[in-house]
PDB file of N, CA and C in Angstrom:
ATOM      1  N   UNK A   1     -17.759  31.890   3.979  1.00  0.00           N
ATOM      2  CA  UNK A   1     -17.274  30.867   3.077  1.00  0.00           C
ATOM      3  C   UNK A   1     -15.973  30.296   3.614  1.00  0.00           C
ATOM      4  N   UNK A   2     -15.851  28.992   3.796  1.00  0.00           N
ATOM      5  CA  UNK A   2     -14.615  28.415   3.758  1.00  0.00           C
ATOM      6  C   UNK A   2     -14.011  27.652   2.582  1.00  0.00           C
ATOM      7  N   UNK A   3     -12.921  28.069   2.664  1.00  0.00           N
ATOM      8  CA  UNK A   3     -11.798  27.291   1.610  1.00  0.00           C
ATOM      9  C   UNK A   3     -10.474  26.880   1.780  1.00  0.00           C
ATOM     10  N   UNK A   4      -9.932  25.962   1.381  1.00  0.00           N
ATOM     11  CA  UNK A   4      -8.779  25.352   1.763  1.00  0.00           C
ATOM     12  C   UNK A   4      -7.309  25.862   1.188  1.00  0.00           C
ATOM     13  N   UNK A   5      -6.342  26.275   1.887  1.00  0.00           N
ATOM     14  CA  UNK A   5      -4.942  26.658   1.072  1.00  0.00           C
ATOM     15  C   UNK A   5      -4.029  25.728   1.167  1.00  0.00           C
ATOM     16  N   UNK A   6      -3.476  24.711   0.090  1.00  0.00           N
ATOM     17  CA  UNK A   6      -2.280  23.701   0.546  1.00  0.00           C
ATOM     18  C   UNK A   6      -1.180  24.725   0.750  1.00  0.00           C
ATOM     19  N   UNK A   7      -0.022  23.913   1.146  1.00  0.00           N
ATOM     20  CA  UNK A   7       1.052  24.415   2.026  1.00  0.00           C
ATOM     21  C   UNK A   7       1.469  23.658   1.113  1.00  0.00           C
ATOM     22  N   UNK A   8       2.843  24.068   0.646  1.00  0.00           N
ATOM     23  CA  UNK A   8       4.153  23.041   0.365  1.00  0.00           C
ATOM     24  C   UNK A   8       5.381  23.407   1.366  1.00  0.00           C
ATOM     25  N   UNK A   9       4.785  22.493   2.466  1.00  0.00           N
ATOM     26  CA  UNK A   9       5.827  21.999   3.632  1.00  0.00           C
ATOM     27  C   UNK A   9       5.702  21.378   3.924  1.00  0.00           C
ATOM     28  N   UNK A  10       6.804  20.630   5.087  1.00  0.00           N
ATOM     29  CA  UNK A  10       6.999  19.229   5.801  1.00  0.00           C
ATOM     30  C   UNK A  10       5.974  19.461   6.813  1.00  0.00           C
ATOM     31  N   UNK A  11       5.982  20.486   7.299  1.00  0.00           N
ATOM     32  CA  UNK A  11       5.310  20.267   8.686  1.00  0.00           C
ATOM     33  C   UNK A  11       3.868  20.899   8.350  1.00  0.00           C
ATOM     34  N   UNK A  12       3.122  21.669   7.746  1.00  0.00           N
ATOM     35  CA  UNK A  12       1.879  21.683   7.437  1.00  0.00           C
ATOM     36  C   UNK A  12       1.094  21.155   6.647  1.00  0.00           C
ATOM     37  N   UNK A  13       0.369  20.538   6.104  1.00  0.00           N
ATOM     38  CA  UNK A  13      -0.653  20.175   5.578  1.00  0.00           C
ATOM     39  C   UNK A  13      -1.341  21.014   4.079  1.00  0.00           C
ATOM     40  N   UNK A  14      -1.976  22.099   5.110  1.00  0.00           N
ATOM     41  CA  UNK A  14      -2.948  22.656   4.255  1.00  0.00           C
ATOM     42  C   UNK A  14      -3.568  23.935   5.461  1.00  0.00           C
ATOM     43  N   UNK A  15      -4.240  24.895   5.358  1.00  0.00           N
ATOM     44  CA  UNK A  15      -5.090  25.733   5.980  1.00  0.00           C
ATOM     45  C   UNK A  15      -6.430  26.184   5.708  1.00  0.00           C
ATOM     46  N   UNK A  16      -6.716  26.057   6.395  1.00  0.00           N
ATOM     47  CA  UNK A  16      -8.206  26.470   5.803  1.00  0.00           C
ATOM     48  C   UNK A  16      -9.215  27.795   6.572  1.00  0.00           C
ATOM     49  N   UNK A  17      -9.423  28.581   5.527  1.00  0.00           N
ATOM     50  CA  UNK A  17     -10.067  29.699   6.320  1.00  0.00           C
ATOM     51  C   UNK A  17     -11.554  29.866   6.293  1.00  0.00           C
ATOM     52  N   UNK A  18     -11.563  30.861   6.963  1.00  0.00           N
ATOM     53  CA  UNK A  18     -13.868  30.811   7.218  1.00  0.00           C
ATOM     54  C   UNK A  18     -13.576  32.278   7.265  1.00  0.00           C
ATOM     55  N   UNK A  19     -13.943  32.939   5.928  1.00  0.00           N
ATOM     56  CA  UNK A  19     -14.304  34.641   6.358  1.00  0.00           C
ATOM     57  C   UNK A  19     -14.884  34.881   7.122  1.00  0.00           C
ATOM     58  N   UNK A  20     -16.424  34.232   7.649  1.00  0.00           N
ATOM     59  CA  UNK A  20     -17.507  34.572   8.336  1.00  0.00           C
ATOM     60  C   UNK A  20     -16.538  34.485   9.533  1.00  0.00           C
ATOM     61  N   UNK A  21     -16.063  33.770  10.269  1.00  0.00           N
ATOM     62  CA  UNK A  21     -15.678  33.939  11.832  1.00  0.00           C
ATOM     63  C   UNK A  21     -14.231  34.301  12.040  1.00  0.00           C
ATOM     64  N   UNK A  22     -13.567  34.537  10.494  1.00  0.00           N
ATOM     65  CA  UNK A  22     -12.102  35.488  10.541  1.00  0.00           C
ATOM     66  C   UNK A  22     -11.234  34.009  11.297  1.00  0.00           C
ATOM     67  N   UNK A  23     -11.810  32.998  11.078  1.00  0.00           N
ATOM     68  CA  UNK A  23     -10.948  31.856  11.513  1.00  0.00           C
ATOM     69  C   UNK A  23      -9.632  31.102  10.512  1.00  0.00           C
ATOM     70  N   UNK A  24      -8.507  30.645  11.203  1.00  0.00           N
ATOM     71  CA  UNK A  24      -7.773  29.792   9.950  1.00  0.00           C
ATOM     72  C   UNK A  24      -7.527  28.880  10.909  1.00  0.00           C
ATOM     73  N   UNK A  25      -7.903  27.755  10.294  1.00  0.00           N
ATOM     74  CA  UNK A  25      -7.277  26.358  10.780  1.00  0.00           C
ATOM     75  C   UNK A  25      -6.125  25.670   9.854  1.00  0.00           C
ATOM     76  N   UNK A  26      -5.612  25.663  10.898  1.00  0.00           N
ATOM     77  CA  UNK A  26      -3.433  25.190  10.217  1.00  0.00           C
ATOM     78  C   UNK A  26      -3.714  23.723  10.320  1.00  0.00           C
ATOM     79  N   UNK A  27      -3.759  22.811   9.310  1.00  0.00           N
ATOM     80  CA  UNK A  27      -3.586  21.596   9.908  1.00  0.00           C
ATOM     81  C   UNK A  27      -2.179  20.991   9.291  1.00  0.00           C
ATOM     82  N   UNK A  28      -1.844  20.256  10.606  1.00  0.00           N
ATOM     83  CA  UNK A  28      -0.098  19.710  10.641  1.00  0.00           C
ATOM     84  C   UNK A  28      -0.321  18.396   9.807  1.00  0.00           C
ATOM     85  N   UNK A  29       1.208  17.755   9.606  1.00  0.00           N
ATOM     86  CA  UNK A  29       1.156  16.403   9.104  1.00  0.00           C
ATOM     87  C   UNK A  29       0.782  15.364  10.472  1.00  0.00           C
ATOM     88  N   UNK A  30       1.084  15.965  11.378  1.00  0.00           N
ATOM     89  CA  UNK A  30       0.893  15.280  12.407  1.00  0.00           C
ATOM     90  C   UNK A  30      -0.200  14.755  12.907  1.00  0.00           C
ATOM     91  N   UNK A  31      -1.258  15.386  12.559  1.00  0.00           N
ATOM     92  CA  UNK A  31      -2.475  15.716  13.169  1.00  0.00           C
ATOM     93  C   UNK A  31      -2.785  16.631  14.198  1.00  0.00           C
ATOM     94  N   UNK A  32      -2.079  17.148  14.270  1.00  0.00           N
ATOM     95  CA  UNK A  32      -2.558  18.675  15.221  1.00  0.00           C
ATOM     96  C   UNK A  32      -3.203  19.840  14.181  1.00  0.00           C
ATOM     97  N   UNK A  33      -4.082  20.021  15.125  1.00  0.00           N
ATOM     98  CA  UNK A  33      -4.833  21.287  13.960  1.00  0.00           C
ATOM     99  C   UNK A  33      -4.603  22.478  15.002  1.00  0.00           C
ATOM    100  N   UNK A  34      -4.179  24.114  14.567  1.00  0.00           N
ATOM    101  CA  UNK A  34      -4.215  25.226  15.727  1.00  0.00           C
ATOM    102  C   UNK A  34      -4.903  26.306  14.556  1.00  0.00           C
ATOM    103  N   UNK A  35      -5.937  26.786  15.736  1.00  0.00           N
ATOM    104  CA  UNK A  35      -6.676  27.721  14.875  1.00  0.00           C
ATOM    105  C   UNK A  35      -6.183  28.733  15.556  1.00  0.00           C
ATOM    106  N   UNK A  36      -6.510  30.051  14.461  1.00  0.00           N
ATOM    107  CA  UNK A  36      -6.029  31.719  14.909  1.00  0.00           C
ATOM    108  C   UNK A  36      -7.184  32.088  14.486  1.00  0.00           C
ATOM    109  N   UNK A  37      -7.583  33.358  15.990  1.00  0.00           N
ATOM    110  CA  UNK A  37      -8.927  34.224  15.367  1.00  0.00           C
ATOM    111  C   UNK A  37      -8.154  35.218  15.016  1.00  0.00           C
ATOM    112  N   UNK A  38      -8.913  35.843  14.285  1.00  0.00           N
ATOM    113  CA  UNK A  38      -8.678  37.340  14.128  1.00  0.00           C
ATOM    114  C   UNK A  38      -7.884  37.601  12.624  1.00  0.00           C
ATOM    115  N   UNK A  39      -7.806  36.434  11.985  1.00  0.00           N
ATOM    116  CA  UNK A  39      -7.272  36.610  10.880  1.00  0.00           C
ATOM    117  C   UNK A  39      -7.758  37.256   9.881  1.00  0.00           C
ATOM    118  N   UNK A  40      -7.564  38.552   9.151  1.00  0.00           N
ATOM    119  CA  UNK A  40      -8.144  39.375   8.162  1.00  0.00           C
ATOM    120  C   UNK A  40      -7.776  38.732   6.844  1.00  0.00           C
ATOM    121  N   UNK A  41      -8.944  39.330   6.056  1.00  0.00           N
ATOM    122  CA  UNK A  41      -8.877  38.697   4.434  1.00  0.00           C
ATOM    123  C   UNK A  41      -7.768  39.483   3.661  1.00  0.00           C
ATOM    124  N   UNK A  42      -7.100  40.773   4.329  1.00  0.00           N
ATOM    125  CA  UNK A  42      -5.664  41.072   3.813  1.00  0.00           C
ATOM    126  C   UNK A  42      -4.636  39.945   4.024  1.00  0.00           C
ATOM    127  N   UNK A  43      -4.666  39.534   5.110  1.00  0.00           N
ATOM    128  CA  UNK A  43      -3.430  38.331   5.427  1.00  0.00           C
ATOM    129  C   UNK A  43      -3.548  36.897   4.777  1.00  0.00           C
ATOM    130  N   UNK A  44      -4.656  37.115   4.334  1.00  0.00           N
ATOM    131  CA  UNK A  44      -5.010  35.727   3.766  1.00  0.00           C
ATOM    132  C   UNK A  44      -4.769  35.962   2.442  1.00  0.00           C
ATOM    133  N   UNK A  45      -5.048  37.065   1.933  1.00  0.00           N
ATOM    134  CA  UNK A  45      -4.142  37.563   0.482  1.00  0.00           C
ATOM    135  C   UNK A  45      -2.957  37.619   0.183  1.00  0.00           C
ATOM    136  N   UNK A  46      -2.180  38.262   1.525  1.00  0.00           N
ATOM    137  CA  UNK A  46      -0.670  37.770   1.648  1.00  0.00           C
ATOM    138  C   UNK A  46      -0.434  36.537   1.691  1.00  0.00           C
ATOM    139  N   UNK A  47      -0.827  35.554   2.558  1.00  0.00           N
ATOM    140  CA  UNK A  47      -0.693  34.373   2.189  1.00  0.00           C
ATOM    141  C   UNK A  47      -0.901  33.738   0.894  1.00  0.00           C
ATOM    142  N   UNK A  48      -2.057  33.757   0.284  1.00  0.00           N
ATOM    143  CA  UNK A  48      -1.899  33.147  -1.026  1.00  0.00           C
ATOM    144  C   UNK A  48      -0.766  33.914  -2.242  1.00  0.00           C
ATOM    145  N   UNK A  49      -0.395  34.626  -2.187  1.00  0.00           N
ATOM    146  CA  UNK A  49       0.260  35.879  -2.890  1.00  0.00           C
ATOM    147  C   UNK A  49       1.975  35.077  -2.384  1.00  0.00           C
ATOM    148  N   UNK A  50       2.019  34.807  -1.425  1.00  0.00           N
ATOM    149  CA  UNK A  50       3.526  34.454  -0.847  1.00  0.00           C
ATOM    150  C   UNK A  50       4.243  33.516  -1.267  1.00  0.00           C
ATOM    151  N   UNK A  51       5.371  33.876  -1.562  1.00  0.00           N
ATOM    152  CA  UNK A  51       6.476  32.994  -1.943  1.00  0.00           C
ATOM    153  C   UNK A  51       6.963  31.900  -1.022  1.00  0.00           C
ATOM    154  N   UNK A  52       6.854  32.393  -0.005  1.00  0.00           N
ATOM    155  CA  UNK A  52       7.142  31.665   1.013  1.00  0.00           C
ATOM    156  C   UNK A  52       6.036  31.760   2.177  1.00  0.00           C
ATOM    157  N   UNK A  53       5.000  31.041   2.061  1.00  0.00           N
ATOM    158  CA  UNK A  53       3.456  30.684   3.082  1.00  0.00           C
ATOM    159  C   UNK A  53       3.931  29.969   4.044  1.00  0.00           C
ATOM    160  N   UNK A  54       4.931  29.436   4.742  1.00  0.00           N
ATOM    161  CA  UNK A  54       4.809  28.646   5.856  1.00  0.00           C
ATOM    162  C   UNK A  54       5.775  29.769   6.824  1.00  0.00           C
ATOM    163  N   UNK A  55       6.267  30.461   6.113  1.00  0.00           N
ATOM    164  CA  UNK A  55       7.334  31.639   6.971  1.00  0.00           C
ATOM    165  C   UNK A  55       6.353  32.504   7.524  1.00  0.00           C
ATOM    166  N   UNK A  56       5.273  33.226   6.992  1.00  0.00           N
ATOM    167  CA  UNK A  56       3.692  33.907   6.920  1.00  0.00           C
ATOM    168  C   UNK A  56       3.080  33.323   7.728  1.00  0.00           C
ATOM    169  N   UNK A  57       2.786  32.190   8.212  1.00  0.00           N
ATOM    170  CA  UNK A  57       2.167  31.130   8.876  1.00  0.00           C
ATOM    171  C   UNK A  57       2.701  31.222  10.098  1.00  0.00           C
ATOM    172  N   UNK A  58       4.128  30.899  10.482  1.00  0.00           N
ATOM    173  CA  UNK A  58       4.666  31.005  11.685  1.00  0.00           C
ATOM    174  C   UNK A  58       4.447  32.365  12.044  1.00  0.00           C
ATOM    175  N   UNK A  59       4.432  33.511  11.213  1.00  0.00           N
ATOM    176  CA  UNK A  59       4.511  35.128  11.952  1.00  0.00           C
ATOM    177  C   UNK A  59       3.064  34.943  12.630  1.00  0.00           C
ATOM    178  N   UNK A  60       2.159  34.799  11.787  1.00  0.00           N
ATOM    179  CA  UNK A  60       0.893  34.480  12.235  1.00  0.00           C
ATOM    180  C   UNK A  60       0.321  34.178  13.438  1.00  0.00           C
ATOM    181  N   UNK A  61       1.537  32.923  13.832  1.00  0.00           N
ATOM    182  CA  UNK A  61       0.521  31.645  14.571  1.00  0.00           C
ATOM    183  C   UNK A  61       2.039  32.237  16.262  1.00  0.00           C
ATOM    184  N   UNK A  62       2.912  32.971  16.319  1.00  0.00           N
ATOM    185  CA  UNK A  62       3.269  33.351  17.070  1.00  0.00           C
ATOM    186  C   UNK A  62       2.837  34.910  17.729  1.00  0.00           C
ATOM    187  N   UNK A  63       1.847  35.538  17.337  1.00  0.00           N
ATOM    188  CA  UNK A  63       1.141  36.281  17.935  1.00  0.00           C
ATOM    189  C   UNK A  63       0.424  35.779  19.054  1.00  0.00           C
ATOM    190  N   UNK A  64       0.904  35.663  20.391  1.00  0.00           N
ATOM    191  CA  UNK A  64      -0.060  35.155  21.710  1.00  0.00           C
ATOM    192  C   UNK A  64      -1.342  35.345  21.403  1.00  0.00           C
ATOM    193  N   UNK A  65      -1.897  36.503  21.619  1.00  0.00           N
ATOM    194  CA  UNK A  65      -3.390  37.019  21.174  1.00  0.00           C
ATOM    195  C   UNK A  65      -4.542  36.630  20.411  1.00  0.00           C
ATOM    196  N   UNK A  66      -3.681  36.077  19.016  1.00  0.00           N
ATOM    197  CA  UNK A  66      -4.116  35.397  17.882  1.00  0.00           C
ATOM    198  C   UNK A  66      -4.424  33.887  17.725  1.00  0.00           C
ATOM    199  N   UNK A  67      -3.536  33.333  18.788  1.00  0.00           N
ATOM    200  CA  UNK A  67      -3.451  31.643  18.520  1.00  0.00           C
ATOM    201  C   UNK A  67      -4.130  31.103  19.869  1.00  0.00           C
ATOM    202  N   UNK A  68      -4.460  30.037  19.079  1.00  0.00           N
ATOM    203  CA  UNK A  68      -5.399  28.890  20.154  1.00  0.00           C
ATOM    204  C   UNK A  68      -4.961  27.636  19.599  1.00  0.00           C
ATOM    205  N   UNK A  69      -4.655  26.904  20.302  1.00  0.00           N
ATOM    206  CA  UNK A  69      -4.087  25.702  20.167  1.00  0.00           C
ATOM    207  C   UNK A  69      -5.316  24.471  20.168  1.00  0.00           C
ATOM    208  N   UNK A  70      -5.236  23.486  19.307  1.00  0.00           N
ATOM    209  CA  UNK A  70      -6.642  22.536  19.450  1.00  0.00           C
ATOM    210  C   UNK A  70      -5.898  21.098  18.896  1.00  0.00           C
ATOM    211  N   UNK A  71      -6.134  20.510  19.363  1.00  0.00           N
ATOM    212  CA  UNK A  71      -5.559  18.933  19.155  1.00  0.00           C
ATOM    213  C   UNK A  71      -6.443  18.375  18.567  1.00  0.00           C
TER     214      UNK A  71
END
């Protein structure tokens, strides 16, 4: 299942995750979209749960391992 999480920030958009392939796609205001594999449905609980989701987002999306960059 995919579903969408808004962001209240300048620089993100919204995210959207896919349990089935453990995917999240970050999309920017910019139009850059960067997906992370490997994202578990615990972190995605932290995320919705968070006071602060775009601080969660950056820990996230600075794991080398985790991030793939897609324009």
């Amino acid at each position: 299942m995919k579903y969408s999480i808004p962001i209240g920030s300048k620089q993100i958009s919204f995210v959207q995750y896919d349990d089935q392939s453990s995917q999240m796609h970050i999309q920017y205001h910019t139009g850059k979209t960067q997906v992370c594999n490997g994202i578990g449905h615990d972190q995605v609980q932290r995320l919705l749960q968070s006071d602060n989701p775009y601080d969660l987002i950056v820990r996230l999306t600075q794991v080398p391992q985790t991030a793939a960059q897609h324009t």
